[in-house]
C-alpha atoms as a PDB file:
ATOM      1  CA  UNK A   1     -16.863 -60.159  68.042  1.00  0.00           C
ATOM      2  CA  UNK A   2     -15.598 -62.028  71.341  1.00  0.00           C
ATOM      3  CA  UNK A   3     -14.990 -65.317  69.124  1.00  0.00           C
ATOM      4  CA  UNK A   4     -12.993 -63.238  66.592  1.00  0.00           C
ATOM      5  CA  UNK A   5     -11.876 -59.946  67.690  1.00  0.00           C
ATOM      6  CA  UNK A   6      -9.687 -59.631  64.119  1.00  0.00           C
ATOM      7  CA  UNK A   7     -13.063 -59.867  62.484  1.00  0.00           C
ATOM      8  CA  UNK A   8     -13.805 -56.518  60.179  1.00  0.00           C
ATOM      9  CA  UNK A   9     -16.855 -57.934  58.740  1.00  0.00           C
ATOM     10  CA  UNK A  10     -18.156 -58.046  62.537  1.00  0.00           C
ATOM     11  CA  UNK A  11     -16.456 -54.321  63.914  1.00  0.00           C
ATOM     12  CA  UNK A  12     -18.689 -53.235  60.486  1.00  0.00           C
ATOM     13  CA  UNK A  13     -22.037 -54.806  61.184  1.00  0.00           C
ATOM     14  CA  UNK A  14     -22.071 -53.767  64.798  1.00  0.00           C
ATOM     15  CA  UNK A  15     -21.111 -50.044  63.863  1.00  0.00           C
ATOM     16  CA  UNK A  16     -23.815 -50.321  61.205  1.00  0.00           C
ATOM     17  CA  UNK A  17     -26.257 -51.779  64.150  1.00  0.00           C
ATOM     18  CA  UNK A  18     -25.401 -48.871  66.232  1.00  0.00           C
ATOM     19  CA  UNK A  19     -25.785 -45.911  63.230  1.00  0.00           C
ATOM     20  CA  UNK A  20     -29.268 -47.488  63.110  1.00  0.00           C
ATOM     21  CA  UNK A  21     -30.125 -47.452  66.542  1.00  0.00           C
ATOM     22  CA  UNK A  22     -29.451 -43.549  66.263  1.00  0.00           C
ATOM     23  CA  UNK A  23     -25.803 -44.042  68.531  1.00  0.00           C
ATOM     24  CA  UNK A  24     -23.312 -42.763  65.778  1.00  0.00           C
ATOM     25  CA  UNK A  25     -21.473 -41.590  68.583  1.00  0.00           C
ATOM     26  CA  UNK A  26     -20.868 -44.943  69.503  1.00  0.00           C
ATOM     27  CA  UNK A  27     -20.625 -46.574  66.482  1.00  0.00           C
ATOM     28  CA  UNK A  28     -17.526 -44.465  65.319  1.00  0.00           C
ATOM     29  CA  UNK A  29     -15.202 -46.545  67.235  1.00  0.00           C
ATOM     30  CA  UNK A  30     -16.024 -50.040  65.993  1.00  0.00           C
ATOM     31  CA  UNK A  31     -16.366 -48.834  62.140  1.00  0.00           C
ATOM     32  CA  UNK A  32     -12.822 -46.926  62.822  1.00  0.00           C
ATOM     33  CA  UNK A  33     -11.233 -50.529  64.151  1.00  0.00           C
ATOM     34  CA  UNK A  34     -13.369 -52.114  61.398  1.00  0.00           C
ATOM     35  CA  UNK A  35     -11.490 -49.410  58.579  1.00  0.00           C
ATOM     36  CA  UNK A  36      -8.002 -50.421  60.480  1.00  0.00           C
ATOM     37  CA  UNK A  37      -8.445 -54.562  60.236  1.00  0.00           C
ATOM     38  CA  UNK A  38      -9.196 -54.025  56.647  1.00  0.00           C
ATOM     39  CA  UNK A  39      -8.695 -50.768  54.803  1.00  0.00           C
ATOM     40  CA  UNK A  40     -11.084 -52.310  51.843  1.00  0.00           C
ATOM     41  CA  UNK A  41     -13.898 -53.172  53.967  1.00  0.00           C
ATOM     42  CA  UNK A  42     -16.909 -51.721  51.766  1.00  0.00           C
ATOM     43  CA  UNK A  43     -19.362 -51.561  54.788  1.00  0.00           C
ATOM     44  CA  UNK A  44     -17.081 -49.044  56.535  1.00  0.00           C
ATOM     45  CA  UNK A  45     -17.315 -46.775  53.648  1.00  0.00           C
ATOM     46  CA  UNK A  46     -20.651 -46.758  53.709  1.00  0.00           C
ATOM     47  CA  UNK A  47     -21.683 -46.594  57.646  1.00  0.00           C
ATOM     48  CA  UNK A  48     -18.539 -44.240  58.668  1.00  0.00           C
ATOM     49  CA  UNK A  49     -19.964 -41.251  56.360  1.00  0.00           C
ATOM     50  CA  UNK A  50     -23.044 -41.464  58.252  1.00  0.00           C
ATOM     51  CA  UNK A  51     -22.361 -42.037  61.590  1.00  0.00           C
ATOM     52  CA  UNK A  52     -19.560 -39.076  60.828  1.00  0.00           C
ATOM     53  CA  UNK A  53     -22.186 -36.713  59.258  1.00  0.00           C
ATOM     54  CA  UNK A  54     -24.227 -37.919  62.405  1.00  0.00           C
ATOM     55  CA  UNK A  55     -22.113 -36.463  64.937  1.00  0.00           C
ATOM     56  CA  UNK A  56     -21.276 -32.548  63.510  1.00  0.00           C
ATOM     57  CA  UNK A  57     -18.823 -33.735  60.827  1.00  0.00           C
ATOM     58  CA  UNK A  58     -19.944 -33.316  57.879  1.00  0.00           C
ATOM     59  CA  UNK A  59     -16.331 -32.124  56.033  1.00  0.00           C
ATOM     60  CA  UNK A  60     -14.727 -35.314  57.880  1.00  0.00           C
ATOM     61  CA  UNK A  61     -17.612 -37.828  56.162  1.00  0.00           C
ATOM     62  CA  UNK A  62     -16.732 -35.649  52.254  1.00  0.00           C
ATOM     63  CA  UNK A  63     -13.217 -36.918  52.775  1.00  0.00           C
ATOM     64  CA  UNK A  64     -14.652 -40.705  53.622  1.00  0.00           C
ATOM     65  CA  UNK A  65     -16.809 -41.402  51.183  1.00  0.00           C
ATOM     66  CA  UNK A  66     -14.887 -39.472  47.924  1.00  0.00           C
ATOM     67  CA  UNK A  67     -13.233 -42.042  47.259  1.00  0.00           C
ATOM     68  CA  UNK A  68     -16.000 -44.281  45.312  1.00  0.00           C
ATOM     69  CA  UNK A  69     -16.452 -40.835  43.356  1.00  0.00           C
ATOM     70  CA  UNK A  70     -19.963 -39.536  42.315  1.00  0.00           C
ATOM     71  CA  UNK A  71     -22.765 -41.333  44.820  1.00  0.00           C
ATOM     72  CA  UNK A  72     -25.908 -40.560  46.765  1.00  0.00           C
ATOM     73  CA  UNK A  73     -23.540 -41.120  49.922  1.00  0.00           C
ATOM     74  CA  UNK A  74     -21.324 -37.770  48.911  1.00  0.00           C
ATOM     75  CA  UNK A  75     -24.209 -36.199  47.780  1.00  0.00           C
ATOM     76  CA  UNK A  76     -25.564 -36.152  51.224  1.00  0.00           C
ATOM     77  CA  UNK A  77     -22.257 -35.356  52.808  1.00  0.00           C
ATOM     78  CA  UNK A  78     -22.167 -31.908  50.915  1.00  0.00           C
ATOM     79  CA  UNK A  79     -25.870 -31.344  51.416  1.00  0.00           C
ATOM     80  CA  UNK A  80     -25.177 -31.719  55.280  1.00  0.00           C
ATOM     81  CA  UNK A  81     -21.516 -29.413  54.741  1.00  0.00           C
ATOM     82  CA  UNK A  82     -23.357 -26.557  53.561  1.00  0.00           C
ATOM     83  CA  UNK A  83     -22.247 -27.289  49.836  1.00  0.00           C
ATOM     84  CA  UNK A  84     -26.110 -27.731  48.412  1.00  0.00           C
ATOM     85  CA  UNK A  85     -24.833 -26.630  44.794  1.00  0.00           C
ATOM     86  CA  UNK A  86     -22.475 -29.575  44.863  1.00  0.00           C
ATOM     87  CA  UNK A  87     -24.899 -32.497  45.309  1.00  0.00           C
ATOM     88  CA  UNK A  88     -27.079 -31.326  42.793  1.00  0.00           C
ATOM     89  CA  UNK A  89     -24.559 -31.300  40.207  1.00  0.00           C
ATOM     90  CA  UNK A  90     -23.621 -35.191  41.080  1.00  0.00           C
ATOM     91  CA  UNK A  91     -27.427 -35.933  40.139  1.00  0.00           C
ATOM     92  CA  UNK A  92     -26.895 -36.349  36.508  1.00  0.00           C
ATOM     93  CA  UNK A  93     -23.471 -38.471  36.997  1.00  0.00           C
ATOM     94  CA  UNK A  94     -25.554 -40.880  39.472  1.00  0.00           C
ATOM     95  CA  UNK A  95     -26.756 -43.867  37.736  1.00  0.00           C
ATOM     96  CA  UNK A  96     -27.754 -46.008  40.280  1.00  0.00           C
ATOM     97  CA  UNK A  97     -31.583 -45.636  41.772  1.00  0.00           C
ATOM     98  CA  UNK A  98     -30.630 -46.162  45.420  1.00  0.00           C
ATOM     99  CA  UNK A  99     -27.610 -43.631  44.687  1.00  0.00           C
ATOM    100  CA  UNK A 100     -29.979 -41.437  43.563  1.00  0.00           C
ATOM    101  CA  UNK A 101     -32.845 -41.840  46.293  1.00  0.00           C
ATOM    102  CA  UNK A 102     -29.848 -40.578  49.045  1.00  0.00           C
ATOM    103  CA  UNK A 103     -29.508 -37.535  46.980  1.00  0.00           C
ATOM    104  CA  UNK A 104     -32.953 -36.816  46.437  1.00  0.00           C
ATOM    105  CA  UNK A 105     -33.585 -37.023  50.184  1.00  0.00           C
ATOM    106  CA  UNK A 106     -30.733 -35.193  51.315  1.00  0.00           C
ATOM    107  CA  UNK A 107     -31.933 -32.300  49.162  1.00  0.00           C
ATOM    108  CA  UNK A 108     -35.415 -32.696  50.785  1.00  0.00           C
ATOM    109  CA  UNK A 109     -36.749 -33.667  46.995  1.00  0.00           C
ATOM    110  CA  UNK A 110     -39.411 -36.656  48.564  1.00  0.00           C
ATOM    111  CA  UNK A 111     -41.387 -37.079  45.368  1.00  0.00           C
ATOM    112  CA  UNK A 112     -37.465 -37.775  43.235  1.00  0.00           C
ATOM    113  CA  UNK A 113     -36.175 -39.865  46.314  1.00  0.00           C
ATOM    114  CA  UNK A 114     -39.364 -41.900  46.621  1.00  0.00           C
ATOM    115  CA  UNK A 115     -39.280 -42.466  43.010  1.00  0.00           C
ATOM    116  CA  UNK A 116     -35.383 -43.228  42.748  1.00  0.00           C
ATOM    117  CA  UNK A 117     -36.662 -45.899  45.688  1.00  0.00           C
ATOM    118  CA  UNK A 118     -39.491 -47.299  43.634  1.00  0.00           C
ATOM    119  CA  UNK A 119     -36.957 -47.808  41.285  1.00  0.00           C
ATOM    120  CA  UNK A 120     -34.453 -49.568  43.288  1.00  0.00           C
ATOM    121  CA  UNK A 121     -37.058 -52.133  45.115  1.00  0.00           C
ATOM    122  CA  UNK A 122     -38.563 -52.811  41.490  1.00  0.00           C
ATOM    123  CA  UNK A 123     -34.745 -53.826  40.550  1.00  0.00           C
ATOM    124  CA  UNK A 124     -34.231 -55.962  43.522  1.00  0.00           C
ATOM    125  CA  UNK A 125     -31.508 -53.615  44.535  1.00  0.00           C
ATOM    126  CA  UNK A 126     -29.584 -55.300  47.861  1.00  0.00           C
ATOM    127  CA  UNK A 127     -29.226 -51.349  49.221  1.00  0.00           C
ATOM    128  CA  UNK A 128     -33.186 -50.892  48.763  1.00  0.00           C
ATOM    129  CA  UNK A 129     -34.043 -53.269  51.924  1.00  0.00           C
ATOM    130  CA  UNK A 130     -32.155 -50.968  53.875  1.00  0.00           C
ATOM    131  CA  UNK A 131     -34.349 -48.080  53.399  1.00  0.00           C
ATOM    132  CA  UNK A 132     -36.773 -49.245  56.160  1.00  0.00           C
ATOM    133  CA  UNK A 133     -34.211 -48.931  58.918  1.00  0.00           C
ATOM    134  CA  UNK A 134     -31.337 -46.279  57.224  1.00  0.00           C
ATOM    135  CA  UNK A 135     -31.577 -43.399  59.113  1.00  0.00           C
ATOM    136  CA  UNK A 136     -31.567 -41.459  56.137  1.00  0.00           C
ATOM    137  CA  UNK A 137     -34.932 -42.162  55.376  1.00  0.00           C
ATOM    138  CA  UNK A 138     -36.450 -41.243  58.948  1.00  0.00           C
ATOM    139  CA  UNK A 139     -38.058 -37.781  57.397  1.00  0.00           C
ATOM    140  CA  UNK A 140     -39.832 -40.072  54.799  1.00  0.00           C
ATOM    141  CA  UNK A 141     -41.236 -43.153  57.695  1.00  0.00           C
ATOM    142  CA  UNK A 142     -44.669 -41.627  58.000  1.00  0.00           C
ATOM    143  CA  UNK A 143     -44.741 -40.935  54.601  1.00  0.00           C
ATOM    144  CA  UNK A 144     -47.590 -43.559  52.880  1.00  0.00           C
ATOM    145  CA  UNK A 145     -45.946 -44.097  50.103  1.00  0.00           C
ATOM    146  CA  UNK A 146     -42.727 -45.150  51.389  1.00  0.00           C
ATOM    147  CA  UNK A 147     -44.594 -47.062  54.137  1.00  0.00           C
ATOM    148  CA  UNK A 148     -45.992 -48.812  50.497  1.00  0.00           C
ATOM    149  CA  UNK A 149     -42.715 -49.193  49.437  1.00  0.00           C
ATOM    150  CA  UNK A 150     -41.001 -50.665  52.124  1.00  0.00           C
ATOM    151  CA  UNK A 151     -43.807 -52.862  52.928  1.00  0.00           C
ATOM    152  CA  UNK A 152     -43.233 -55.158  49.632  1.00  0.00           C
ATOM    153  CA  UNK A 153     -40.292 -56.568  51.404  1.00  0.00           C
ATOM    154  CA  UNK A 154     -42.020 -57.985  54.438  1.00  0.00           C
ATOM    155  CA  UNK A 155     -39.745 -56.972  56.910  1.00  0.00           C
ATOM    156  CA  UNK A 156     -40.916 -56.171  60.384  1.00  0.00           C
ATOM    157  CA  UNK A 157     -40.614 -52.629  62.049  1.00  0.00           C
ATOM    158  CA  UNK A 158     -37.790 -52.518  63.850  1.00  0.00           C
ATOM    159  CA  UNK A 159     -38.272 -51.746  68.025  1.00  0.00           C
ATOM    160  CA  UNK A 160     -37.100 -48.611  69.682  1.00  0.00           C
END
């Protein structure tokens, strides 16, 4: 960021790095100057819900993420805003496994989720090797079998 203060890409990943850390209060500024250098950047649409939902505004990360339509991401916004009945009516428009693991989880279904994740590592999904660090997941970490799951990447546990 110091070489290229311009750089979206790098506002993104650092917001991203801080929603993981569990500091979505402190993310929200980079992924906000990340959204304003480039209005298309796809990893602000994905971290800002969060790190929104994350601090108490839940009707503020609806509004960020509706625009890629029906997803796991907006299922989990309206889970979080109260508006249960809404994400489970996006389950059968969601195609996508890792879509559907989100919305599983957010509605606390951990045999669907786990399953929708099965389903995403077994198709090599890029999303799936985030599921050992996405917040989202932290009810499931103790969980064995997405400890099993997560393990077939071979990525360390990250340090607190």
């Amino acid at each position: 960021m110091q070489l290229n203060p311009l750089s979206s890409e790098m506002e993104a990943l650092y917001g991203w790095a801080l929603v993981i850390e569990h500091r979505p209060q402190d993310a929200m500024p980079h992924l906000q100057r990340a959204r304003e250098l480039d209005p298309h950047n796809l990893d602000t649409y994905l971290s800002l819900p969060l790190a929104l939902e994350e601090t108490g505004k839940p009707q503020e990360a609806i509004k960020a993420v509706q625009v890629f339509g029906p997803s796991g991401m907006l299922a989990m916004a309206y889970v979080r805003a109260g508006r249960r009945s809404e994400a489970q009516k996006l389950i059968p428009r969601l195609q996508d496994p890792w879509d559907l693991a989100l919305a599983y989880q957010a509605l606390g279904d951990t045999t669907q989720a786990l399953d929708a994740l099965a389903s995403a590592i077994d198709r090599r999904e890029l999303n799936a090797v985030m599921a050992k660090t996405d917040p989202t997941f932290d009810s499931l970490r103790s969980n064995p079998r997405f400890q099993s799951l997560v393990a077939r990447f071979k990525i360390p546990n990250p340090t607190r």
